[in-house]
N, C-alpha and C. Protein backbone atom coordinates (compact mmCIF):
# COMPACT_ATOMS: atom_id res chain seq x y z
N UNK A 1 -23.49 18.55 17.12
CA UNK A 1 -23.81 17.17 16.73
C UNK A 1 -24.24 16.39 17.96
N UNK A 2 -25.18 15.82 18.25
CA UNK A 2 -25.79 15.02 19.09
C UNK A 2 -25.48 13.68 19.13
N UNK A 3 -25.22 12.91 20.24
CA UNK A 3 -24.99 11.88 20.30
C UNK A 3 -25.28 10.17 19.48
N UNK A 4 -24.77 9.71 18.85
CA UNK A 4 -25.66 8.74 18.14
C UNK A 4 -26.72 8.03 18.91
N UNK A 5 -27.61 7.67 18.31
CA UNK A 5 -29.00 7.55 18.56
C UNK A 5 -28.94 5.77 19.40
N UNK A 6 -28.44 5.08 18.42
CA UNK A 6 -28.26 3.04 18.26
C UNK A 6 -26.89 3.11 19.37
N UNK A 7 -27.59 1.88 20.30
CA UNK A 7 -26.70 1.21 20.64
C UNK A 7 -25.21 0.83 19.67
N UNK A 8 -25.62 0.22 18.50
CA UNK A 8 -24.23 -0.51 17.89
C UNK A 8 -23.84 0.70 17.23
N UNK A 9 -24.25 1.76 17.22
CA UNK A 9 -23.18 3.43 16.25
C UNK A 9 -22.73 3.35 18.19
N UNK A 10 -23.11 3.65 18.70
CA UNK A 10 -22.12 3.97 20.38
C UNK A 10 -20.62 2.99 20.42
N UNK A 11 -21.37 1.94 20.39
CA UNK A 11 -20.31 0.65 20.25
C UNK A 11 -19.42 1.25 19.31
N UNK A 12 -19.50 1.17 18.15
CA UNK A 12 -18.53 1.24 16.72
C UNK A 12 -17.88 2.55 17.49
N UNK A 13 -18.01 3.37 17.72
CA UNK A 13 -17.38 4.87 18.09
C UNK A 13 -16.48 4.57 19.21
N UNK A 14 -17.07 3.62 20.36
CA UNK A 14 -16.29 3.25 21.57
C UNK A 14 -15.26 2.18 21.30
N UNK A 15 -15.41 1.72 19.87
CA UNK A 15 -14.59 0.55 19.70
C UNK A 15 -13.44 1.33 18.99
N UNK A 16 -13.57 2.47 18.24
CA UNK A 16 -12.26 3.16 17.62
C UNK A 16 -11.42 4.05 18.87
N UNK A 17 -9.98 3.31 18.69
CA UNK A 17 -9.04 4.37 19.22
C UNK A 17 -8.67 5.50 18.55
N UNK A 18 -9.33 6.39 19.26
CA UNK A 18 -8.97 8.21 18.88
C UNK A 18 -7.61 8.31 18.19
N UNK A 19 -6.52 8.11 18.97
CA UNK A 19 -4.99 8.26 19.01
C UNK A 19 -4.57 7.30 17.74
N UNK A 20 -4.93 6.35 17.94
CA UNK A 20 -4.21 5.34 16.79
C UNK A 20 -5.16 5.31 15.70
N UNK A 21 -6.08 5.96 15.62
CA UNK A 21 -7.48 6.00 14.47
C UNK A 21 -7.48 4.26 14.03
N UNK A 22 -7.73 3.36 14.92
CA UNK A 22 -7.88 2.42 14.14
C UNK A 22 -9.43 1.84 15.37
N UNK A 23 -9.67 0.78 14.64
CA UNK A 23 -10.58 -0.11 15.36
C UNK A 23 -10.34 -1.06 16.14
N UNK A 24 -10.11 -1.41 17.43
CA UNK A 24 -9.72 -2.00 18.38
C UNK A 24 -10.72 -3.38 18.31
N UNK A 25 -10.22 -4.86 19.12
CA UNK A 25 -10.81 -5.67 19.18
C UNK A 25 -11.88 -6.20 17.77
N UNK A 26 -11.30 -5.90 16.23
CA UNK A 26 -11.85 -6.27 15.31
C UNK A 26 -12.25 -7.89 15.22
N UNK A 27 -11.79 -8.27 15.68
CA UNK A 27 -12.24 -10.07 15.20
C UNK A 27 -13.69 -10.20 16.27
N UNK A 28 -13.91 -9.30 17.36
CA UNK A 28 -15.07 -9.51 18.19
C UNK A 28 -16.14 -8.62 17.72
N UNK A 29 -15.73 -7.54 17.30
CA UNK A 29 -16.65 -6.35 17.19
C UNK A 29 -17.97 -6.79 16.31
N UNK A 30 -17.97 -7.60 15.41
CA UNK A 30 -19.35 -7.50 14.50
C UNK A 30 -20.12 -8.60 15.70
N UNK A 31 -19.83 -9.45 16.41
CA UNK A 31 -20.61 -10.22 17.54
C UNK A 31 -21.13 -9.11 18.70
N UNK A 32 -20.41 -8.15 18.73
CA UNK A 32 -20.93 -7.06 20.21
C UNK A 32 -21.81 -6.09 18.88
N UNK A 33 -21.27 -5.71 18.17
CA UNK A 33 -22.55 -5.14 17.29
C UNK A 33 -23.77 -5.54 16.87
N UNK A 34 -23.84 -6.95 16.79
CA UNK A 34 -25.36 -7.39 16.88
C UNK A 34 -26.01 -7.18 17.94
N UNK A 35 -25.22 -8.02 18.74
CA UNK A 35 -25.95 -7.58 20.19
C UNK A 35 -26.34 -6.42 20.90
N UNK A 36 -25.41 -5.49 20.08
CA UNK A 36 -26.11 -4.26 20.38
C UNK A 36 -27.77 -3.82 19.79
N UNK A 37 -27.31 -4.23 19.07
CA UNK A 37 -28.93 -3.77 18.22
C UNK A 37 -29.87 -4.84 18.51
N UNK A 38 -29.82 -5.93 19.02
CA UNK A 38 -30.58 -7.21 19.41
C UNK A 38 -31.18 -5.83 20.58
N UNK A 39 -30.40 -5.92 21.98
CA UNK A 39 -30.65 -4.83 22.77
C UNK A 39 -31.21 -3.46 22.34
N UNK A 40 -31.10 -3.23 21.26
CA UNK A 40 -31.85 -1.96 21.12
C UNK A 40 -33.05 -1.94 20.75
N UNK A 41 -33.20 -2.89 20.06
CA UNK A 41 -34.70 -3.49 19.51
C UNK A 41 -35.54 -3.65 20.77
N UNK A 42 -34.49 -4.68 21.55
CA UNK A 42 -35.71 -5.12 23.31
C UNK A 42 -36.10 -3.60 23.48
N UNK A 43 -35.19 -2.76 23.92
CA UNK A 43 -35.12 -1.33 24.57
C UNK A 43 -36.55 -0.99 24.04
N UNK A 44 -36.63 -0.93 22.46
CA UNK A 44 -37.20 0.32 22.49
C UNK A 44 -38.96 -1.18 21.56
N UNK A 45 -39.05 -1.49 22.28
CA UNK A 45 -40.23 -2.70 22.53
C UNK A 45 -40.65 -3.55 21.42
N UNK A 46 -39.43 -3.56 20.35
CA UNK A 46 -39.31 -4.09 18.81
C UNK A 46 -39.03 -5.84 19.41
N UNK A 47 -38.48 -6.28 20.37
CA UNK A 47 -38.35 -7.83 20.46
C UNK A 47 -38.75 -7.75 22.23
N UNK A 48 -39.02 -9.24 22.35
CA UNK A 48 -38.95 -9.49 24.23
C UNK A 48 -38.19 -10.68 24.04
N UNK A 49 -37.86 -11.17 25.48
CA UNK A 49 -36.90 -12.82 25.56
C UNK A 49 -38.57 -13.42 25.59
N UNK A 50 -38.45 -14.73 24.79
CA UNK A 50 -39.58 -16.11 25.01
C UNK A 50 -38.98 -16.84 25.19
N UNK A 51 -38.08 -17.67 26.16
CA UNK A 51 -37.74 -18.70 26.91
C UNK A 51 -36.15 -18.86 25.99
N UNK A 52 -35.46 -17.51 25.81
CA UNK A 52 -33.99 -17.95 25.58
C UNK A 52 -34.42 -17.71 24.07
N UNK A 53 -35.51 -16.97 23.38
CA UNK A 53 -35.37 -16.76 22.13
C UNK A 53 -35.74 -15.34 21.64
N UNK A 54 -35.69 -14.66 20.81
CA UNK A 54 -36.05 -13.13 21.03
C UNK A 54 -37.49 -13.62 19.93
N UNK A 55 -38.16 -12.51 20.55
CA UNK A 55 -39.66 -12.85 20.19
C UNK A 55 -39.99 -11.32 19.73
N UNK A 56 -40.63 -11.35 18.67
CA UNK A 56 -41.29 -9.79 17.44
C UNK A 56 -42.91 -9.72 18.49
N UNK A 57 -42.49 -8.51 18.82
CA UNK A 57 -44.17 -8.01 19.34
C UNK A 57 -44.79 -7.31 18.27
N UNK A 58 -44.45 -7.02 17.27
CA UNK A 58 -45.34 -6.56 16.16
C UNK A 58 -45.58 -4.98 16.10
N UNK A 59 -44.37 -4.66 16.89
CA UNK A 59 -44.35 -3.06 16.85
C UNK A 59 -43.68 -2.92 15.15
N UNK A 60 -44.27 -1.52 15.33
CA UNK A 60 -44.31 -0.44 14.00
C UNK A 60 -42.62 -0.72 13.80
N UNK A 61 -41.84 -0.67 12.57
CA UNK A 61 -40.21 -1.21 12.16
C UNK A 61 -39.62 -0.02 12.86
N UNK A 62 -38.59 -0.42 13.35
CA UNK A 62 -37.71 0.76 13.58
C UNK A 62 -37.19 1.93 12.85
N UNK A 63 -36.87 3.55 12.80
CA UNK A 63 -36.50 4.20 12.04
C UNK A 63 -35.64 4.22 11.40
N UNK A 64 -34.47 3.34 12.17
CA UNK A 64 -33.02 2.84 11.91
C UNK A 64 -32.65 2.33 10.89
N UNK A 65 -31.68 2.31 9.82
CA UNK A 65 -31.94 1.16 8.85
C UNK A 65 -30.86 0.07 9.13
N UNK A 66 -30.50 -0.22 10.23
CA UNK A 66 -29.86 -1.02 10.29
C UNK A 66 -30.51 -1.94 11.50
N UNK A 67 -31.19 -1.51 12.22
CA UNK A 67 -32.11 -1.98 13.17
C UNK A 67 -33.54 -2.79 12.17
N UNK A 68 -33.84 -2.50 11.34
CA UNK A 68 -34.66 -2.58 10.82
C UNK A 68 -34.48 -4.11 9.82
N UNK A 69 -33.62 -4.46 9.31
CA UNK A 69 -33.30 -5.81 8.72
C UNK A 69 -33.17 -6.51 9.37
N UNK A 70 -32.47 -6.32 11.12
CA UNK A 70 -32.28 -6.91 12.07
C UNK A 70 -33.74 -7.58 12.27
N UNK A 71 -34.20 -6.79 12.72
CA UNK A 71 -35.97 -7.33 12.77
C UNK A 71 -36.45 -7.88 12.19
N UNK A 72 -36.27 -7.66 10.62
CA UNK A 72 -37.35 -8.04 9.88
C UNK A 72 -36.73 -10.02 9.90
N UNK A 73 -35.25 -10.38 10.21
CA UNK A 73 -34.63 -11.92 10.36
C UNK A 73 -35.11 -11.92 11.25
N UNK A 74 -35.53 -11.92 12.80
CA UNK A 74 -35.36 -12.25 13.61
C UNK A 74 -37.63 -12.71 13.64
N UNK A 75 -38.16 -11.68 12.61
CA UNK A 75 -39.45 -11.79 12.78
C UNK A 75 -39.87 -12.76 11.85
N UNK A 76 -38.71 -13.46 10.50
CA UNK A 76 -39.44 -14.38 9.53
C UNK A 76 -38.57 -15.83 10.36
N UNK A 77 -38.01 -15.98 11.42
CA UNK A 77 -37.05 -16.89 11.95
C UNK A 77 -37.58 -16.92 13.60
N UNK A 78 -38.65 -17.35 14.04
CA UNK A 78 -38.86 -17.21 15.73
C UNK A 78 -38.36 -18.42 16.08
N UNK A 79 -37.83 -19.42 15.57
CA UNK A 79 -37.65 -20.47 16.40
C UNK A 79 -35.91 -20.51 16.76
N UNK A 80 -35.23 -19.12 16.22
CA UNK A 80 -33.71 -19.12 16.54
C UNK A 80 -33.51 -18.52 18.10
N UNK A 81 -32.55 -19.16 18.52
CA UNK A 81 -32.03 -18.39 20.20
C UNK A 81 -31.21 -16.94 19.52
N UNK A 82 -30.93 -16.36 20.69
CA UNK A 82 -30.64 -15.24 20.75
C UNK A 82 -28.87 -15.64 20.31
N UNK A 83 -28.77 -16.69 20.86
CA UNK A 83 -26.76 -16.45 20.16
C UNK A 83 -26.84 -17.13 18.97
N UNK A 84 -27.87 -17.73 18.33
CA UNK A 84 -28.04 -17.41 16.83
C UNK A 84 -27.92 -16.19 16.48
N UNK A 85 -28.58 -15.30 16.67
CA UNK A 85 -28.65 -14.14 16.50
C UNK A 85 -27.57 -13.10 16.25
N UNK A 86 -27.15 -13.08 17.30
CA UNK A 86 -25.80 -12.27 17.74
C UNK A 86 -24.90 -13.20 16.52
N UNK A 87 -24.52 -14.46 16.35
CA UNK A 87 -23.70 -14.66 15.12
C UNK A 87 -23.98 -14.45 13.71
N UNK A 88 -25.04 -13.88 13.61
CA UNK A 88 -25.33 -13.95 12.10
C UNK A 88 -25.11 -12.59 11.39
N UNK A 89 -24.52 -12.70 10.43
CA UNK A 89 -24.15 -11.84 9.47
C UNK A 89 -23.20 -10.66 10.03
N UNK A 90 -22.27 -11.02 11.18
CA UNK A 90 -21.64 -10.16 11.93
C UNK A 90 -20.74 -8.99 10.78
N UNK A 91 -19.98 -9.49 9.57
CA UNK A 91 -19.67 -8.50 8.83
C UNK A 91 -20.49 -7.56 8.08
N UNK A 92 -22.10 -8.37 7.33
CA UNK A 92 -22.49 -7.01 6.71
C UNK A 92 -23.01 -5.80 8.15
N UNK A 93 -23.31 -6.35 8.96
CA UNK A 93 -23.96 -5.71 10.20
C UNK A 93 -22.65 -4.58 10.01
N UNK A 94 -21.62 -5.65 10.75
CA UNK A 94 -20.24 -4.10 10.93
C UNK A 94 -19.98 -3.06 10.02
N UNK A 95 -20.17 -3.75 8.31
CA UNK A 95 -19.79 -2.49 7.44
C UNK A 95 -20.69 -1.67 7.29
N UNK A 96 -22.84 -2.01 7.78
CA UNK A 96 -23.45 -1.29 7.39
C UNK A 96 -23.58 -0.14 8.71
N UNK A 97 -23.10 -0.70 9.70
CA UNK A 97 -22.76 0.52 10.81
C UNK A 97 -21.76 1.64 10.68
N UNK A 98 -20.87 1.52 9.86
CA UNK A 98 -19.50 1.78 9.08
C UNK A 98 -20.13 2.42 8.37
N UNK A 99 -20.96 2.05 7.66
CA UNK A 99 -21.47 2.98 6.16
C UNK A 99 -22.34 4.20 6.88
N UNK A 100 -23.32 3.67 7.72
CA UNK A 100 -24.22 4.74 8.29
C UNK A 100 -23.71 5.82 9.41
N UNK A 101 -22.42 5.77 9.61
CA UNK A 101 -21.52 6.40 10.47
C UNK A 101 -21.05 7.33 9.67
N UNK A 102 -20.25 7.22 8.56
CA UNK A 102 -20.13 7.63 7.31
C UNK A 102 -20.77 8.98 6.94
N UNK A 103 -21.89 8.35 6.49
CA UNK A 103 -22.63 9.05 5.86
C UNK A 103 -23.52 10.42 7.02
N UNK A 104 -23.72 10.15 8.16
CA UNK A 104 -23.56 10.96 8.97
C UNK A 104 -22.89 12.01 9.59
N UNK A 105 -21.84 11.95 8.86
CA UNK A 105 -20.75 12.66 9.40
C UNK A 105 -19.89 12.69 10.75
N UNK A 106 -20.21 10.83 11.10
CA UNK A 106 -19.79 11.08 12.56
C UNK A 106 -18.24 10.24 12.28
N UNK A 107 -17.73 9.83 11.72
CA UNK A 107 -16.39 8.93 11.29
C UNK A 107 -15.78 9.87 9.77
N UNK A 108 -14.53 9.13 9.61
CA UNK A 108 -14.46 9.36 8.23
C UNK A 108 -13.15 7.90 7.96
N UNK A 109 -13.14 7.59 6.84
CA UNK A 109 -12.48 6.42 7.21
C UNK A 109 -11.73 6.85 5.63
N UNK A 110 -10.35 6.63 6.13
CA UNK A 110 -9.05 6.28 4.67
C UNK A 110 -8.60 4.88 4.49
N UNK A 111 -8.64 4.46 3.49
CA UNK A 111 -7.89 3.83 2.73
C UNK A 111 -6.92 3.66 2.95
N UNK A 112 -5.53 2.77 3.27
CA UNK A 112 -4.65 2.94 3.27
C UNK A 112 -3.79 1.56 3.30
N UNK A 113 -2.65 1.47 2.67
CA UNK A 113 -2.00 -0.04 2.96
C UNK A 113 -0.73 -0.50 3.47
N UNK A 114 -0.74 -1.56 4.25
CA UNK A 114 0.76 -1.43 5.45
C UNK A 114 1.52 -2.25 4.58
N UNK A 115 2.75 -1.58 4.46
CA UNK A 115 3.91 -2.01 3.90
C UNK A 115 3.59 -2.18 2.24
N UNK A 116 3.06 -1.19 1.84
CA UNK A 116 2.53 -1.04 0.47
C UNK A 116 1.45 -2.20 -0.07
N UNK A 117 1.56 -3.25 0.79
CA UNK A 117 1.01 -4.64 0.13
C UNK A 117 -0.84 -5.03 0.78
N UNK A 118 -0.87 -4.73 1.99
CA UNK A 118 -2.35 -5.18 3.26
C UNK A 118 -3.22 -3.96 3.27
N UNK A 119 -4.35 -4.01 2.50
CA UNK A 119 -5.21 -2.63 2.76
C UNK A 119 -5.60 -2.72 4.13
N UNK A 120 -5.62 -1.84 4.99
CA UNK A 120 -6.03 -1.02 5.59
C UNK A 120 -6.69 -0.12 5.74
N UNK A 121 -7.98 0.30 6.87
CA UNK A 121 -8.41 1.64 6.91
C UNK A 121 -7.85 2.04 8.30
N UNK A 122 -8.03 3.84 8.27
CA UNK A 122 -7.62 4.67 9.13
C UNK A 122 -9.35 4.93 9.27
N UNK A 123 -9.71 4.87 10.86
CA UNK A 123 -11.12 5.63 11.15
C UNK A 123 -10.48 6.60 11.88
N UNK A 124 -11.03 7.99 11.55
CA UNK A 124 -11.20 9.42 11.85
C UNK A 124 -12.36 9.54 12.80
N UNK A 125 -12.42 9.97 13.94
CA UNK A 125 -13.31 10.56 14.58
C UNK A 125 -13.88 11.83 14.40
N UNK A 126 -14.75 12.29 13.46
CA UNK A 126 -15.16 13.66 13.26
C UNK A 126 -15.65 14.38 14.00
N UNK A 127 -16.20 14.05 15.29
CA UNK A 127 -16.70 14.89 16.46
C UNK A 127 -16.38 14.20 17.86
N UNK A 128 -15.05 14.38 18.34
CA UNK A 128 -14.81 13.69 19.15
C UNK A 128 -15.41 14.07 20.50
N UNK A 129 -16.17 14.84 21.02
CA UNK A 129 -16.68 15.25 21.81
C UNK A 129 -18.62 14.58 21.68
N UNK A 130 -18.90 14.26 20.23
CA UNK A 130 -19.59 13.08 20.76
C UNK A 130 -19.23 12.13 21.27
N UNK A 131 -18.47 11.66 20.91
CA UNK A 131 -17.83 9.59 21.43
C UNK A 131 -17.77 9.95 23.09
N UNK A 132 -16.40 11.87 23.70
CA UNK A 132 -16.13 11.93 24.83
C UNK A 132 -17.60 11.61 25.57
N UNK A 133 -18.62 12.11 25.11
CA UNK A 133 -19.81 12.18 25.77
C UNK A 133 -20.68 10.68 26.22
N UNK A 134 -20.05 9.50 25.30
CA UNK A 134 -20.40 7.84 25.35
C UNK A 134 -19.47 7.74 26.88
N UNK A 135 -18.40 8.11 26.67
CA UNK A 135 -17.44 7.90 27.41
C UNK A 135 -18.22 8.63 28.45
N UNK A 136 -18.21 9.55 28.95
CA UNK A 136 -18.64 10.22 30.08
C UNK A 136 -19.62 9.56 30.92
N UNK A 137 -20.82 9.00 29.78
CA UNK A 137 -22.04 8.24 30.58
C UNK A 137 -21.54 6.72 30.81
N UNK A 138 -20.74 6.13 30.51
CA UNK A 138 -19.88 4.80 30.61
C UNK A 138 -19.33 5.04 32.26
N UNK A 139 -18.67 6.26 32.44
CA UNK A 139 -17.71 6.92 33.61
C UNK A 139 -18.75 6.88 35.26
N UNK A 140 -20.01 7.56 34.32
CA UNK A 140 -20.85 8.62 35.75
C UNK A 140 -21.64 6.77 36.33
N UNK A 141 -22.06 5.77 34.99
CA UNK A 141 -22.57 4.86 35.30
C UNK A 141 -21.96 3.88 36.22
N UNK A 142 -20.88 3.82 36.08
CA UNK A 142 -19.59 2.52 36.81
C UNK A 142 -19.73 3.36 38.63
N UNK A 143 -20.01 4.81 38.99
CA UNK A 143 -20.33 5.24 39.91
C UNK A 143 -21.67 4.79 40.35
N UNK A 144 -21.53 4.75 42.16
CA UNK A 144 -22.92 4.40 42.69
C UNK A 144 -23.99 5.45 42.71
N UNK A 145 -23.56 6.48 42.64
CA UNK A 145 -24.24 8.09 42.86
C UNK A 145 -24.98 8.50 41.82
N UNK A 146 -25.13 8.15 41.09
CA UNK A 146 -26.29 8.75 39.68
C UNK A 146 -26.56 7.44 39.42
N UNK A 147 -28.58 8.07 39.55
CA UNK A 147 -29.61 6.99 38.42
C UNK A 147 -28.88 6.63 37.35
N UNK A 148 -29.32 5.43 36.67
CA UNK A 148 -28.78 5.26 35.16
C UNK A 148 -29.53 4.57 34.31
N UNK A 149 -30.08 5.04 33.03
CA UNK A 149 -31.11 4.80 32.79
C UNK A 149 -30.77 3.76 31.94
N UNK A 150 -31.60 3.22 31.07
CA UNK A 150 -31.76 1.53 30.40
C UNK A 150 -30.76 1.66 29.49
N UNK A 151 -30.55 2.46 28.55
CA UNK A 151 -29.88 2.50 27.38
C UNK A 151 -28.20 2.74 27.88
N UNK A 152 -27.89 3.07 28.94
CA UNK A 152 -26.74 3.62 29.27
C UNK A 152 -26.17 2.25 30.06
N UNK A 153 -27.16 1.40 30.95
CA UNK A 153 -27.12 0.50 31.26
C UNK A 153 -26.53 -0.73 30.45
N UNK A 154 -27.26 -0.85 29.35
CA UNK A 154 -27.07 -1.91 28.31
C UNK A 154 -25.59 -1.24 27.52
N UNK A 155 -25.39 -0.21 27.54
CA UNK A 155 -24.18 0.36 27.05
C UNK A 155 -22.77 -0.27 27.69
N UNK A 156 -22.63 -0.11 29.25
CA UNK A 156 -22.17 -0.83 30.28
C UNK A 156 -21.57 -2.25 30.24
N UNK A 157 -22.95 -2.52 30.27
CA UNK A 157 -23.05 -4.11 29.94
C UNK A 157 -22.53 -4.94 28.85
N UNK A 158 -22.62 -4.26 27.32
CA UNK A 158 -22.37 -5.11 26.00
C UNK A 158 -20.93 -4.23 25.89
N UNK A 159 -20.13 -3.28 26.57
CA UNK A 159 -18.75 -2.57 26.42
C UNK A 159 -18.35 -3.86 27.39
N UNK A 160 -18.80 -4.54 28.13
CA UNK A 160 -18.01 -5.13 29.59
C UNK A 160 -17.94 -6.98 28.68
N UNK A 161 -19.56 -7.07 28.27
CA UNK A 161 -18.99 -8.39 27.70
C UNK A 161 -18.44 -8.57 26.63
N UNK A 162 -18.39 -7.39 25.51
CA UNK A 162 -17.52 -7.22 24.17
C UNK A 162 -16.06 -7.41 24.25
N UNK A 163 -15.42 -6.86 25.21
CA UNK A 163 -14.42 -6.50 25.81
C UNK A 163 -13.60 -5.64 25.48
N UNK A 164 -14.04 -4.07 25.34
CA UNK A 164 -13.91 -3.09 24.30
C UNK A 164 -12.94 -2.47 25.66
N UNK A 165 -11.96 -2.86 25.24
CA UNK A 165 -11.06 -2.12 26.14
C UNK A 165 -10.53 -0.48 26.02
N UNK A 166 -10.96 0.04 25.07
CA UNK A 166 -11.04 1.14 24.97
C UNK A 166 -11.45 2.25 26.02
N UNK A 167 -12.68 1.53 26.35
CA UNK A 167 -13.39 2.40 27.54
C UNK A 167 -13.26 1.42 28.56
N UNK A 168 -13.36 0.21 28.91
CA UNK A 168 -13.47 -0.82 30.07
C UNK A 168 -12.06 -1.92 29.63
N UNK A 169 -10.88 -1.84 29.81
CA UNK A 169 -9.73 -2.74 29.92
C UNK A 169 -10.00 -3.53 31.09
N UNK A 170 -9.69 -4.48 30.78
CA UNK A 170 -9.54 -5.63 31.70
C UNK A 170 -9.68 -5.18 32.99
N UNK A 171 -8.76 -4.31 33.61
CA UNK A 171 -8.29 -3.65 35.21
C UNK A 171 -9.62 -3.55 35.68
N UNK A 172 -10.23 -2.36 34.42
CA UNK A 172 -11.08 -1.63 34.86
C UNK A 172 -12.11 -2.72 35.13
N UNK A 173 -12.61 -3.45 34.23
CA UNK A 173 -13.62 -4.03 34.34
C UNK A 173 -13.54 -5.12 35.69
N UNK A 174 -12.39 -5.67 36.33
CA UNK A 174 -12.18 -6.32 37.43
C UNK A 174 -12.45 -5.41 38.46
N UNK A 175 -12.40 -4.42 38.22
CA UNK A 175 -12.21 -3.20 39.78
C UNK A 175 -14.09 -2.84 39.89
N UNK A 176 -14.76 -3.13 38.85
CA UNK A 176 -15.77 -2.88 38.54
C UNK A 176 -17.12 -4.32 39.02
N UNK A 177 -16.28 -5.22 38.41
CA UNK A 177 -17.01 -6.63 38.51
C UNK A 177 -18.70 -6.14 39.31
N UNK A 178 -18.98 -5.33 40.27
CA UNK A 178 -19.98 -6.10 41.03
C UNK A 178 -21.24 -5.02 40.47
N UNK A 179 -20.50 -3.56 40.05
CA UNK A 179 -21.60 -2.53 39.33
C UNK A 179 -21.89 -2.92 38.27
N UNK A 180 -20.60 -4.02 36.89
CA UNK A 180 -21.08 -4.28 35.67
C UNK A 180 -22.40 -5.31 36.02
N UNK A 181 -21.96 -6.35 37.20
CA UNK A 181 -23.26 -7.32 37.13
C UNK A 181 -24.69 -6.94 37.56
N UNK A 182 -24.36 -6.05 38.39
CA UNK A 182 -25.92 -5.56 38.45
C UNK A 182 -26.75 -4.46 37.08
N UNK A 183 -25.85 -3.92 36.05
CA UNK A 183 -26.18 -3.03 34.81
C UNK A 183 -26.48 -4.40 33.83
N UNK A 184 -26.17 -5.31 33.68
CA UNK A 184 -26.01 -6.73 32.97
C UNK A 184 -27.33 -7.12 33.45
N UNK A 185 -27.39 -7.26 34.20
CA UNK A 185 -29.02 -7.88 34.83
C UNK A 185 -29.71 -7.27 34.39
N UNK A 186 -29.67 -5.66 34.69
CA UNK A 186 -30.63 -4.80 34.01
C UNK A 186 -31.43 -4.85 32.47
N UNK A 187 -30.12 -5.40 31.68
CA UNK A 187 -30.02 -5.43 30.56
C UNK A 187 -30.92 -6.70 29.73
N UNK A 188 -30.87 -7.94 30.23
CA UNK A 188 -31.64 -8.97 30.16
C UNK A 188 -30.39 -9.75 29.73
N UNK A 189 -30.78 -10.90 28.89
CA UNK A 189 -30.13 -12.11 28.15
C UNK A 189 -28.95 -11.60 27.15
N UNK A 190 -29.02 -11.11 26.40
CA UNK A 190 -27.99 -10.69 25.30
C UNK A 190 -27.08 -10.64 26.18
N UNK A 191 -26.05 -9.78 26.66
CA UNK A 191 -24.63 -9.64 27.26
C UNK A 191 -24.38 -10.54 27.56
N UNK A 192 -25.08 -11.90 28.13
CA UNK A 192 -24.43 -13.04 28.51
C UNK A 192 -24.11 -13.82 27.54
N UNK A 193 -25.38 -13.99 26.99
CA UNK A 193 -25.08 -14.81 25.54
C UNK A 193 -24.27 -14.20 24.27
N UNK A 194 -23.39 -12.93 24.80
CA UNK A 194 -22.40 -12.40 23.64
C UNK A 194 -21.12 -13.08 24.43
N UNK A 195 -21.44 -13.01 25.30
CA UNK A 195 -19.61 -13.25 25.95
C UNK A 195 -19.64 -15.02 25.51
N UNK A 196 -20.81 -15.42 26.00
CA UNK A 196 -20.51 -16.84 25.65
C UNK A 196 -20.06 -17.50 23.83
N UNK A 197 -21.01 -16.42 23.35
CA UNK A 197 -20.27 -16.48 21.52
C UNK A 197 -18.96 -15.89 21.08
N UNK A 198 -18.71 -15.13 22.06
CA UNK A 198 -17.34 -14.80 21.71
C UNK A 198 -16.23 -15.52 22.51
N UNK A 199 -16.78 -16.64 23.40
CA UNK A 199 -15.90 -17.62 24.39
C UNK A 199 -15.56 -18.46 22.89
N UNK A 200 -17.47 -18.84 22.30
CA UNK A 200 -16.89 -19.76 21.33
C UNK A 200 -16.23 -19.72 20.22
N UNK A 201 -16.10 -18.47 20.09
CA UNK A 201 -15.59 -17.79 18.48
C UNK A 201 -14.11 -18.14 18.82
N UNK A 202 -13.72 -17.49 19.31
CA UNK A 202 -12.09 -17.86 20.49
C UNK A 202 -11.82 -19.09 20.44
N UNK A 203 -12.34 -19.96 20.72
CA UNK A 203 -12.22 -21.25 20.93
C UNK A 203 -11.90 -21.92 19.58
N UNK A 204 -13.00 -21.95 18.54
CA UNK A 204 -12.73 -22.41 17.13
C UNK A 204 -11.18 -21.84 16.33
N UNK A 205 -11.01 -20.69 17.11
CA UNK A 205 -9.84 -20.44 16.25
C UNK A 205 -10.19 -19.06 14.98
C-alpha cells in the first residue's frame, strides 16, 4: 500500500493515535484539514495567494474528490481570504476525509459508546507502516541533512501549526522552532493563517 496521495489523508492518519485508536486534537482537526488541502491545491498549481486571498488559475479539477469541491468554493467565491477558507465547512471536509480513508482501505473505524450512553468511534490503522512512513519524512525533514521537497515541507508546517502532537508535541516543536519556520515559509500563507483560526476558534470558546 503506498502512501496517501493528499495532504489532509496524511494529516487525518498523523492525527490518529495508533495505541489509543482514537483521533487526537478533534476540536482543531477539521481547521488543519482544510488547510491542508487549501495547500495541496497551491502545490499542485489548482490556487496561487492574490494579496491574502487564494486565487483559481483555471487548471484542469483535481483527481481528488475531496480536493475537488474545495476548488470548485473557492473558484465561485474569489473575493474570500484564505482564513475564510480554512473555516468553512470544517466537519463535512473531516467526515469526507474519514469516508475516503475508509473506503481505501487505509483506516477502519468502530462504532462504539462510553459508558453505554456517548457514541464514540475507535479509528483502526490498517497499514501502519504507511502512516510509519508520514512519520519518517516528518523525522528526516526536522534534520538539516536531507533536501526536502514541497509536499513534505507543507506537511511540517500545517503538523507544527495544527498542533498535532502526535508527531510534533509541544517539546518537540520548541526544540525545533527555527527548522519549522523556515519549512512554513516554504509553504506560503496557509500555516499562518491556520494557527491564527485556531488562536480564534480557542478564544470563542
Amino acid at each position: 500500500m503506498q502512501r496517501p496521495d493528499s495532504l489532509p489523508a496524511q494529516l487525518f492518519l498523523l492525527a490518529v493515535d495508533p495505541a489509543r485508536r482514537r483521533l487526537t486534537g478533534r476540536s482543531g482537526l477539521g481547521y488543519v484539514l482544510r488547510a491542508a488541502a487549501l495547500v495541496d491545491l497551491q502545490l499542485s498549481g489548482h490556487l496561487v495567494d492574490d494579496g491574502g486571498r487564494p486565487k483559481a488559475t483555471g487548471n484542469p479539477e483535481p483527481p481528488d474528490p475531496v480536493l475537488d469541491p474545495i476548488l470548485r468554493q473557492v473558484t465561485a467565491d474569489p473575493r474570500r481570504r484564505w482564513s475564510y477558507w480554512v473555516g468553512r465547512d470544517v466537519r463535512p471536509t473531516t467526515a469526507a476525509i474519514r469516508e475516503q480513508l475508509v473506503a481505501g482501505r487505509r483506516i477502519e473505524v468502530q462504532p462504539y459508546r462510553i459508558l453505554v450512553l456517548l457514541p464514540a468511534r475507535r479509528i483502526i490503522v490498517l497499514e501502519p507502516f504507511a502512516r510509519d512512513r508520514i512519520v519518517g519524512a516528518i523525522d528526516a525533514a526536522l534534520g538539516d541533512g536531507w533536501p526536502v521537497g514541497e509536499r513534505t515541507a507543507a506537511l511540517v508546517a500545517l503538523a507544527a501549526a495544527g498542533r498535532i502532537r502526535t508527531v510534533l508535541p509541544a517539546a518537540r516543536r520548541r526544540a525545533n522552532r527555527q527548522r519549522i519556520a523556515q519549512l512554513t515559509e516554504r509553504t506560503g500563507p496557509v500555516p499562518m493563517v491556520l494557527r491564527k483560526v485556531l488562536r480564534a476558534a480557542a478564544a470563542s470558546g
